[in-house]
N, C-alpha and C. Protein backbone atom coordinates (compact mmCIF):
# COMPACT_ATOMS: atom_id res chain seq x y z
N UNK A 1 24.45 -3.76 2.96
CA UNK A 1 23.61 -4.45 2.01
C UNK A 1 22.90 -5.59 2.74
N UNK A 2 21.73 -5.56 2.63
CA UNK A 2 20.51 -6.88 3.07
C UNK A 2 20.35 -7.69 2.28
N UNK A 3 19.94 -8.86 2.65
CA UNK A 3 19.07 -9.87 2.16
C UNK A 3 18.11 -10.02 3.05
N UNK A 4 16.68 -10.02 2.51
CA UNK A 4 15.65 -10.72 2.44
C UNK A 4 15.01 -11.83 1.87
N UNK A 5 14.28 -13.17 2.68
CA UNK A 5 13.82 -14.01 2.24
C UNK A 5 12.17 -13.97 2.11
N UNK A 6 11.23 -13.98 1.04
CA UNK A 6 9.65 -13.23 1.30
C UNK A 6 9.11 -14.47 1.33
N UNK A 7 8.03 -14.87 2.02
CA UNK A 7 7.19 -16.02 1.56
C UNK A 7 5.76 -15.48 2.02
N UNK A 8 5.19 -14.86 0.84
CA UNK A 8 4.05 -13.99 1.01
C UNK A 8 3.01 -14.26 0.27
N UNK A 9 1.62 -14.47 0.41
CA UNK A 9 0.90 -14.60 -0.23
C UNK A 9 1.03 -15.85 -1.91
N UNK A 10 1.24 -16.69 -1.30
CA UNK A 10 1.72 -17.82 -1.67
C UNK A 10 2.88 -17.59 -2.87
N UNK A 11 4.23 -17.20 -2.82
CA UNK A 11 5.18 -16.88 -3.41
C UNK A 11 5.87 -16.94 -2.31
N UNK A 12 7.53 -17.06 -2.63
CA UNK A 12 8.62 -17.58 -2.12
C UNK A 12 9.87 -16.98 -2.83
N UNK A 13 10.84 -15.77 -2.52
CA UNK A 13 11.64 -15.52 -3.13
C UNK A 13 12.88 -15.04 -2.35
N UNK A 14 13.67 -14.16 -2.72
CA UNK A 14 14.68 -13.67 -1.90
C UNK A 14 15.42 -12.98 -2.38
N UNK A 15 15.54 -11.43 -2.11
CA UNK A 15 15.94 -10.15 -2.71
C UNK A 15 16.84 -9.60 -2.14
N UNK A 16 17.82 -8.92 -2.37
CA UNK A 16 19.08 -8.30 -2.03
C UNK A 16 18.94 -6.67 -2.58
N UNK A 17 19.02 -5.68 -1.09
CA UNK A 17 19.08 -4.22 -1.20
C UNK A 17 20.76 -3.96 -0.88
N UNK A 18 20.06 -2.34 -0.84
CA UNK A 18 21.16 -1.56 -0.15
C UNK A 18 21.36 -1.13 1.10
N UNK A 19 19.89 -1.77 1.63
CA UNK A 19 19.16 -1.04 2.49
C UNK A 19 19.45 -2.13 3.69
N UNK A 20 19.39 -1.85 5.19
CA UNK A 20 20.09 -2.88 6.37
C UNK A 20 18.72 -3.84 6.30
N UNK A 21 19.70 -5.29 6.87
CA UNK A 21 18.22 -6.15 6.86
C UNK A 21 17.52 -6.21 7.83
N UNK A 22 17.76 -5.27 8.24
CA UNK A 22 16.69 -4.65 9.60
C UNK A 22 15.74 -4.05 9.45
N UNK A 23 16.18 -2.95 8.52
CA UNK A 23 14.70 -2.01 7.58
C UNK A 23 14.05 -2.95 6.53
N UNK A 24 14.47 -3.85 5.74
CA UNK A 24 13.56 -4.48 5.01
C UNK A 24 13.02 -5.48 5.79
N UNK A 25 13.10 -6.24 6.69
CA UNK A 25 12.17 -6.82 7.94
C UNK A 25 11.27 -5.90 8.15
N UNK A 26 11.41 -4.62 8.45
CA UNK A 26 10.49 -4.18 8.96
C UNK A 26 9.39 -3.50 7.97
N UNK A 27 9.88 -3.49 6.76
CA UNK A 27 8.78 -3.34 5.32
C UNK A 27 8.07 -4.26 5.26
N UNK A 28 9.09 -5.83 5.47
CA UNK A 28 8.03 -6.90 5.00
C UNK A 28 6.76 -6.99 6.09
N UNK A 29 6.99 -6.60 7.24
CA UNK A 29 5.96 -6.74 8.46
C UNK A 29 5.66 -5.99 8.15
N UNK A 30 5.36 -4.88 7.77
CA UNK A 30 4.32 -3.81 7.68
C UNK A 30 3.41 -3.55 6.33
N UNK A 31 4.27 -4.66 5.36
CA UNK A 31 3.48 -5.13 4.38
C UNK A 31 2.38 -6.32 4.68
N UNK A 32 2.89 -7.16 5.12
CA UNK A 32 2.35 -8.23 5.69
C UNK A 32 1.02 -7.91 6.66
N UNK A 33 1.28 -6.78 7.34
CA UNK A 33 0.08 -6.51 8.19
C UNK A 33 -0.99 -5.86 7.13
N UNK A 34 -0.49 -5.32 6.14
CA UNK A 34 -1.51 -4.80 5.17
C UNK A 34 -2.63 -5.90 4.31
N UNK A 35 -1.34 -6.36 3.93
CA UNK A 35 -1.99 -8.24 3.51
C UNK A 35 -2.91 -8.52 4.06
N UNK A 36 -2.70 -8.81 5.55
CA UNK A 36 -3.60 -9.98 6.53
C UNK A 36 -5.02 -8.85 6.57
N UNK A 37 -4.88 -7.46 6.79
CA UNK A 37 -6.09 -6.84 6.45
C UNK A 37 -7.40 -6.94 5.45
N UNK A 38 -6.28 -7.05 4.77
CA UNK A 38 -7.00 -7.28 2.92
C UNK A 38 -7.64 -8.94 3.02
N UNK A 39 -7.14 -9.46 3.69
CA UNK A 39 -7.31 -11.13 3.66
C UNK A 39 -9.21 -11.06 4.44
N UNK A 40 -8.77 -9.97 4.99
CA UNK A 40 -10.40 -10.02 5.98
C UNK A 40 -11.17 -9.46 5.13
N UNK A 41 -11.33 -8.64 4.13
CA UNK A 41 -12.26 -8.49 2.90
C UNK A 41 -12.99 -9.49 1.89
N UNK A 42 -14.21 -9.92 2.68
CA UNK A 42 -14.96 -11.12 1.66
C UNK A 42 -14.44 -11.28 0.09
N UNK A 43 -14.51 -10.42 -0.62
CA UNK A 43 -14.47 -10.14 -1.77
C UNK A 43 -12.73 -10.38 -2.81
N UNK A 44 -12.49 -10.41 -1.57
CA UNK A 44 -10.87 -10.54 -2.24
C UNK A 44 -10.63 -11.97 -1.91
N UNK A 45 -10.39 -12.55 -2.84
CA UNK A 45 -10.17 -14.06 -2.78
C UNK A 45 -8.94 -14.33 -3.13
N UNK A 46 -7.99 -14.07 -3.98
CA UNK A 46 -6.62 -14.27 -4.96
C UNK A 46 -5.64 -13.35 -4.27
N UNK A 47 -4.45 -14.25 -3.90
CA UNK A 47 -3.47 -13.61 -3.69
C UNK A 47 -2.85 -12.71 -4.56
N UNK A 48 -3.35 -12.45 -6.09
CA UNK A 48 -2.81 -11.07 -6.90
C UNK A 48 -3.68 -9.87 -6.25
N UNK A 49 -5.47 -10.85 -6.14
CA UNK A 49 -5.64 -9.12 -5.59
C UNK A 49 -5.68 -8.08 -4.52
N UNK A 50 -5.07 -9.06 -3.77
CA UNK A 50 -4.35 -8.64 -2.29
C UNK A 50 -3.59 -7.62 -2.56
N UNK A 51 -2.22 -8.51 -3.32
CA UNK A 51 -1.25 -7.78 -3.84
C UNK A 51 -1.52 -6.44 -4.16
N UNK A 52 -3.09 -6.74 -5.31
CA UNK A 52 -2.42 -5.45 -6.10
C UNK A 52 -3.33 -3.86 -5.25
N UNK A 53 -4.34 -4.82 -4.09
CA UNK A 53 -5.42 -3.65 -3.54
C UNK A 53 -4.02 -3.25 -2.50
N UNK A 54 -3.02 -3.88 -1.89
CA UNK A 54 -2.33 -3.74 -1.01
C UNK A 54 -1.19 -2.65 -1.40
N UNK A 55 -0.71 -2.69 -2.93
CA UNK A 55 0.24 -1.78 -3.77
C UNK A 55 -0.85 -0.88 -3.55
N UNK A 56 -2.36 -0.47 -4.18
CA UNK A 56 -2.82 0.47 -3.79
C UNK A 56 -2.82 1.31 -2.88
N UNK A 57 -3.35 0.66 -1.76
CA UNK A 57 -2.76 1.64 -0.30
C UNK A 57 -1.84 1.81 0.03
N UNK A 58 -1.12 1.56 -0.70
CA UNK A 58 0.67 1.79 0.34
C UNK A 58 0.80 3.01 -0.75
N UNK A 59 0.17 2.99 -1.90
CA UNK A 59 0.48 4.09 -2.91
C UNK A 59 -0.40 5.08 -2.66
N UNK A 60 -1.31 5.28 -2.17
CA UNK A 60 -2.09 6.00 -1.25
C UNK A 60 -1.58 6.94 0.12
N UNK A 61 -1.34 5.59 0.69
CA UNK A 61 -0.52 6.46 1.69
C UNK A 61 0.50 7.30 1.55
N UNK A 62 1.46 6.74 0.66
CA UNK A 62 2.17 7.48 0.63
C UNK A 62 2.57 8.94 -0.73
N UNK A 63 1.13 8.70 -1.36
CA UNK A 63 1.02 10.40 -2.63
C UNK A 63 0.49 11.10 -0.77
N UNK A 64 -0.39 10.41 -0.08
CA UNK A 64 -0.62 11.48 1.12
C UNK A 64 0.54 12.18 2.02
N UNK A 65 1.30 11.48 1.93
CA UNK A 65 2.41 11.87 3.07
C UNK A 65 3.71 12.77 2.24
N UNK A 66 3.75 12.50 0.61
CA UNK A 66 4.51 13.41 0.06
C UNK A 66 3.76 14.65 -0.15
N UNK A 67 2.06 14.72 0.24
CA UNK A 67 1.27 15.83 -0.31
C UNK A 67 1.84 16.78 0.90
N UNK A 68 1.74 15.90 2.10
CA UNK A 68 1.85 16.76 3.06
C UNK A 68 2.86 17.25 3.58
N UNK A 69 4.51 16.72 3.30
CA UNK A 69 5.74 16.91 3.15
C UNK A 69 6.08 18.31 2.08
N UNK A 70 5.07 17.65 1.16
CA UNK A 70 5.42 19.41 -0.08
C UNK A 70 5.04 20.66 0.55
N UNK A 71 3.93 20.67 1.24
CA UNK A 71 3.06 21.15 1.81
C UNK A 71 4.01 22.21 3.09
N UNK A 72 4.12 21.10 3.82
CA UNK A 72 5.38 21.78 4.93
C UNK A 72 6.00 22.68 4.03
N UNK A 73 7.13 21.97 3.37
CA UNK A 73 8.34 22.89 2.73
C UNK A 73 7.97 24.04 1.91
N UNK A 74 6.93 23.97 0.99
CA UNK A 74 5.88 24.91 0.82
C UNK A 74 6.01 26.38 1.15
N UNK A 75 5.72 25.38 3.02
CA UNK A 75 4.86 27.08 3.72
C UNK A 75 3.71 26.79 3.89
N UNK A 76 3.03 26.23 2.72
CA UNK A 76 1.94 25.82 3.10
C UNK A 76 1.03 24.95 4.47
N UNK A 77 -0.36 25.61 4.84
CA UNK A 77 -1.20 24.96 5.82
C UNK A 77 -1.72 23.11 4.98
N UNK A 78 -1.57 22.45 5.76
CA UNK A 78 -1.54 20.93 5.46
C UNK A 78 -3.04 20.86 4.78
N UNK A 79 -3.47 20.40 3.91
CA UNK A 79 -4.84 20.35 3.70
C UNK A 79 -5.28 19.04 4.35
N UNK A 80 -6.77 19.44 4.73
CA UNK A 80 -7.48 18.47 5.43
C UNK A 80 -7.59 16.97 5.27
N UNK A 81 -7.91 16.31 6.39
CA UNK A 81 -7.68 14.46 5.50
C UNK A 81 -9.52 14.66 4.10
N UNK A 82 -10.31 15.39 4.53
CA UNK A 82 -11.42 15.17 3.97
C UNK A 82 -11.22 16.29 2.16
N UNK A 83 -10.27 16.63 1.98
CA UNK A 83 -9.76 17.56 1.04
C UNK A 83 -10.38 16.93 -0.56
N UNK A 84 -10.75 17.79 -1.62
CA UNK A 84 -11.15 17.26 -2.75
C UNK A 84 -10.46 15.75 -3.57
N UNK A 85 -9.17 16.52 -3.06
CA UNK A 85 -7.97 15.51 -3.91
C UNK A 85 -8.26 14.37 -3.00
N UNK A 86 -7.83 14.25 -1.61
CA UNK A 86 -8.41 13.03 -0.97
C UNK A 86 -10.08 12.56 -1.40
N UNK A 87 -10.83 12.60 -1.46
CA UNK A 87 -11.63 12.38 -1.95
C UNK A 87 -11.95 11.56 -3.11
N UNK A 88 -11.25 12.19 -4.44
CA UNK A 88 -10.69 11.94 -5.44
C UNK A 88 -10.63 10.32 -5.57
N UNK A 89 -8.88 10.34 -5.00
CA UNK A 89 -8.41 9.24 -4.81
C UNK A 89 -9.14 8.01 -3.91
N UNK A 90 -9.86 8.23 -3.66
CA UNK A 90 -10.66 7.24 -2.24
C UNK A 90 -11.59 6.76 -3.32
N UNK A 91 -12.64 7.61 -4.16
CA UNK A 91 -13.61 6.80 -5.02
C UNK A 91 -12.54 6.47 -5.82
N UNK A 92 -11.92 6.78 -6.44
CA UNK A 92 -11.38 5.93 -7.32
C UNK A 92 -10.58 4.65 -7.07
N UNK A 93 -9.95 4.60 -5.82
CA UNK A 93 -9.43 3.39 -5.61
C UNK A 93 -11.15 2.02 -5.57
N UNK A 94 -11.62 3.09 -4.55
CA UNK A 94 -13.03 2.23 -4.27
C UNK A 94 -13.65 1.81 -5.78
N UNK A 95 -13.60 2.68 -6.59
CA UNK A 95 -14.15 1.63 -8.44
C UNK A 95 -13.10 1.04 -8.63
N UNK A 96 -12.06 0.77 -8.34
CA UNK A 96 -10.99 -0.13 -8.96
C UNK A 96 -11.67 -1.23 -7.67
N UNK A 97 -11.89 -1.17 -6.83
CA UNK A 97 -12.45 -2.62 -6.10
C UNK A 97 -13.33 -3.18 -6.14
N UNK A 98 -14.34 -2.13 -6.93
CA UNK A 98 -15.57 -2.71 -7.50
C UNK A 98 -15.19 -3.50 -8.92
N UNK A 99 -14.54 -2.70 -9.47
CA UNK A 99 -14.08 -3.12 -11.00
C UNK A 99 -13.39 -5.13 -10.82
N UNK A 100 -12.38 -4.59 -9.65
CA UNK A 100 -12.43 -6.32 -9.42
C UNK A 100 -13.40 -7.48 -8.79
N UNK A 101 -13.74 -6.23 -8.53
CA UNK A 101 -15.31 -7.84 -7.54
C UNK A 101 -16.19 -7.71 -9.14
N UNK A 102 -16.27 -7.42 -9.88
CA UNK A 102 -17.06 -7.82 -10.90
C UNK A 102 -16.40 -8.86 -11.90
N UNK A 103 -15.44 -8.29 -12.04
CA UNK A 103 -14.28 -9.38 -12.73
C UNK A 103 -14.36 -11.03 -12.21
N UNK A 104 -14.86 -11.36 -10.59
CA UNK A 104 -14.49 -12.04 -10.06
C UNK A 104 -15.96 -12.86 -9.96
């Protein structure tokens, strides 16, 4: 069992898994690098909408990586990164970022 201490995007807390505190170090850095990305986008000003464009891609990435995991076990040939469903999901995240730069 881990503890983690977060001080992210101006919040400060400290959470307890199941998971070693070696692997959740290495979530928070790889969250964190997602963050500091998002931080370089003019348009995003508020640490919620970091947050919440940053929950986006990580939720992105990873419907991609269970598409392609089903896919394997399947049998199935991997579909392309340029695939309808990818597609799909890409404008639509992209109007949810428009939807907030108008909000803003």
């Amino acid at each position: 069992m881990g503890k983690l201490h977060i001080n992210i995007l101006d919040t400060s807390f400290t959470i307890q898994a199941d998971e070693e505190e070696e692997y959740l170090k290495k979530l928070l850095t790889y969250y964190e690098k997602i963050t500091e990305d998002i931080k370089k986008i003019p348009s995003v000003k508020l640490p919620i909408q970091n947050s919440i464009l940053a929950g986006i891609m990580l939720c992105d990435e990873l419907y991609k990586e269970k598409s392609k995991l089903l896919a394997i076990t399947k049998g199935k040939t991997l579909p392309s990164q340029n695939s309808d469903n990818d597609k799909e999901i890409n404008s639509r995240t992209l109007d949810m970022i428009n939807k907030i730069d108008k909000v803003l």
